[in-house]
N, C-alpha and C. Protein backbone atom coordinates (compact mmCIF):
# COMPACT_ATOMS: atom_id res chain seq x y z
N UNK A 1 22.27 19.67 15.46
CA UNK A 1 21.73 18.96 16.62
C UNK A 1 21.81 19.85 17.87
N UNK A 2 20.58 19.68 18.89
CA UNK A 2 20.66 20.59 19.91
C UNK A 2 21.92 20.02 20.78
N UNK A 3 22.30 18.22 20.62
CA UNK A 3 23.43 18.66 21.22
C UNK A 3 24.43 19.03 21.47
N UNK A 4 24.90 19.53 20.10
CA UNK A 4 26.14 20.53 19.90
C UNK A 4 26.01 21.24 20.30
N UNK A 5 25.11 22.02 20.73
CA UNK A 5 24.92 23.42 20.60
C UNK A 5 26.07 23.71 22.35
N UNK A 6 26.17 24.81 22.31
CA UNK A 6 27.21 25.24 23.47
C UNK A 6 26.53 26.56 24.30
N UNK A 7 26.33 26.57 25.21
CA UNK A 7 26.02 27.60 26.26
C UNK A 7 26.92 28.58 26.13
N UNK A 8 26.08 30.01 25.92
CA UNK A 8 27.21 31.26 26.27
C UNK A 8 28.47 31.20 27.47
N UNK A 9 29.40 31.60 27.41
CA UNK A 9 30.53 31.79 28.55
C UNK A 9 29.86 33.64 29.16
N UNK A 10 29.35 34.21 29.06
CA UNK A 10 29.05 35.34 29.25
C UNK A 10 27.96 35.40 30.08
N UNK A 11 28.25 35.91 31.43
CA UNK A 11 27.25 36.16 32.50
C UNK A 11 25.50 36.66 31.64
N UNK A 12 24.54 35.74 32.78
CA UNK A 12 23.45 36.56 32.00
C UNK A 12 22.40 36.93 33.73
N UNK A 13 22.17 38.47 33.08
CA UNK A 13 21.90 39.05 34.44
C UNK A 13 20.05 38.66 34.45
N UNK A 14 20.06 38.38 36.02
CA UNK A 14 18.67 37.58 36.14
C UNK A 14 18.13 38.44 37.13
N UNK A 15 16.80 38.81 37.23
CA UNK A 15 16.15 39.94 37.99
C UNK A 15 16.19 39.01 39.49
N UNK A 16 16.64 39.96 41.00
CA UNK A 16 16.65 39.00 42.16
C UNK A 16 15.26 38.63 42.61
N UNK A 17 14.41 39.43 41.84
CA UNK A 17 12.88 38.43 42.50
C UNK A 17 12.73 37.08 41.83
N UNK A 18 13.30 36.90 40.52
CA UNK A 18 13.50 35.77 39.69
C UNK A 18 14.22 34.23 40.50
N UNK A 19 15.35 34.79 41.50
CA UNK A 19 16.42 34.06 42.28
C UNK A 19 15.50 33.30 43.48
N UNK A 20 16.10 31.66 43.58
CA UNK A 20 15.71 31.54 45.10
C UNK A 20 16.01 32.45 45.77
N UNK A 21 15.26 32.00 47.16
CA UNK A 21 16.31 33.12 48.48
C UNK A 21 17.15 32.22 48.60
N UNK A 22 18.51 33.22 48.98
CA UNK A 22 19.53 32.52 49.45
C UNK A 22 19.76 31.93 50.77
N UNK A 23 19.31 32.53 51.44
CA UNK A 23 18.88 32.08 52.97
C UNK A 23 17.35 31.87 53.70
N UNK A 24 16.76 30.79 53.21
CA UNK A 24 15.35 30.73 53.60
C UNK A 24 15.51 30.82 55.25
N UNK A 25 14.54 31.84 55.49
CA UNK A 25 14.10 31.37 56.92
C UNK A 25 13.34 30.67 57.37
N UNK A 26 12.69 30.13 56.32
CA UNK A 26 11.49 28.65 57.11
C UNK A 26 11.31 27.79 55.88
N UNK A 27 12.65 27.14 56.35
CA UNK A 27 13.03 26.11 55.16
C UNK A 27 13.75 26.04 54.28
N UNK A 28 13.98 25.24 53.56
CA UNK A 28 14.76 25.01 52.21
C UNK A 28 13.51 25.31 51.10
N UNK A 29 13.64 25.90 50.25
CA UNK A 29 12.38 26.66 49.49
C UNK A 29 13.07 26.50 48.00
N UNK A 30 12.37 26.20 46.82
CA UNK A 30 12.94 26.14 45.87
C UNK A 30 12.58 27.85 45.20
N UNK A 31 11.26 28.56 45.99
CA UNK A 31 10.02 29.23 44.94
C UNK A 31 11.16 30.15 45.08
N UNK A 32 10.86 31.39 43.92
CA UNK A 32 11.26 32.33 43.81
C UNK A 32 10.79 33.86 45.11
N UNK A 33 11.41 35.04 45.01
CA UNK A 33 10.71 35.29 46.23
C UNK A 33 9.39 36.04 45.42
N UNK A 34 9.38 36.21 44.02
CA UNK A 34 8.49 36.71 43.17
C UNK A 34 7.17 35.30 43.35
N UNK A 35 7.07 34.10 43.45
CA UNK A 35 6.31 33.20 43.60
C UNK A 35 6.02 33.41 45.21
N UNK A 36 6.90 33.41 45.98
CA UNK A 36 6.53 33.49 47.56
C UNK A 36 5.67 34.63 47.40
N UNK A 37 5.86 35.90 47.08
CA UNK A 37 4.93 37.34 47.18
C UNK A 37 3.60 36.77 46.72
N UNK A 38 3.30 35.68 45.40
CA UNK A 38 2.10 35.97 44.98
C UNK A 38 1.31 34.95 45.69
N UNK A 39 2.09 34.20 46.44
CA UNK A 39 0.82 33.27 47.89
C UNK A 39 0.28 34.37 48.12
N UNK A 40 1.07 35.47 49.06
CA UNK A 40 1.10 36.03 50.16
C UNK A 40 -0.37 36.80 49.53
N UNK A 41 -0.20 37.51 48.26
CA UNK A 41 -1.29 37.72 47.12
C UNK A 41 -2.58 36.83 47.21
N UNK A 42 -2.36 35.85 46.75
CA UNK A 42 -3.66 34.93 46.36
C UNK A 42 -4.13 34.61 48.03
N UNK A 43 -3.97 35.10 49.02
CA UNK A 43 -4.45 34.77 50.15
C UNK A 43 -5.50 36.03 50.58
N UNK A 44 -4.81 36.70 49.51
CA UNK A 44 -5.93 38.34 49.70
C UNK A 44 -5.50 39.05 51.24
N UNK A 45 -4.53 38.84 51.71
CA UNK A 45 -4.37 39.60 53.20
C UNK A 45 -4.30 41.20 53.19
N UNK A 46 -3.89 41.48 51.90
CA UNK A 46 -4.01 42.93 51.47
C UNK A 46 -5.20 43.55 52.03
N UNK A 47 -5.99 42.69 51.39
CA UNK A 47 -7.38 42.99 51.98
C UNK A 47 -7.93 43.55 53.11
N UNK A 48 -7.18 42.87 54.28
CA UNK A 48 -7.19 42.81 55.79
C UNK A 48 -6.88 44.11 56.25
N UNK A 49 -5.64 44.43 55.38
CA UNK A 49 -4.95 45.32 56.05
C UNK A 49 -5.83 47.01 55.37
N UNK A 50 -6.29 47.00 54.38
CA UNK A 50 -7.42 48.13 54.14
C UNK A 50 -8.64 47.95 54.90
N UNK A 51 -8.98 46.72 55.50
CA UNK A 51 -10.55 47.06 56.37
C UNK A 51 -10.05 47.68 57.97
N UNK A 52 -11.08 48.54 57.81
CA UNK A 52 -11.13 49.34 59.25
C UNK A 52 -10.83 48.55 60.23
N UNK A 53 -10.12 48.21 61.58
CA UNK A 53 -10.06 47.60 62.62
C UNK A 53 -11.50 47.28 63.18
N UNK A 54 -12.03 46.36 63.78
CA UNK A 54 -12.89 45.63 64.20
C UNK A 54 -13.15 46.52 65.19
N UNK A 55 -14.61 47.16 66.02
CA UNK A 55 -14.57 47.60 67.43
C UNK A 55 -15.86 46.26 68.17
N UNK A 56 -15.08 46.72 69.59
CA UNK A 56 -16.19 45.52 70.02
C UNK A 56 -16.56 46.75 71.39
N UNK A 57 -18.00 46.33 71.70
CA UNK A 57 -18.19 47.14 72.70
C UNK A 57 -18.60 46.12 73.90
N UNK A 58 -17.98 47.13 74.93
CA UNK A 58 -17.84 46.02 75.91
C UNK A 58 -19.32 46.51 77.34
């Protein structure tokens, strides 16, 4: 039965992008900071930052 079964006593090492943050700065956040990066991703701002600056002539 699975509920016998018993959890290792032996640390198991977890990658820190895997980890909440420990100290959110805007908010209590459950996401990982590997889930926070891929908003930041799916918003395409990358994008932004390779197009040439805008000129305006005045």
């Amino acid at each position: 039965k699975w509920r016998d079964d018993k959890l290792p006593m032996e640390e198991v090492a977890v990658p820190q992008m895997e980890l909440p943050e420990i100290e959110p700065d805007n908010g209590p956040t459950n996401e990982t900071l590997k889930e926070q990066e891929q908003k930041w991703s799916d918003l395409a701002l990358s994008a932004l930052h390779d197009q040439p600056p805008a000129t305006t002539n005045n």
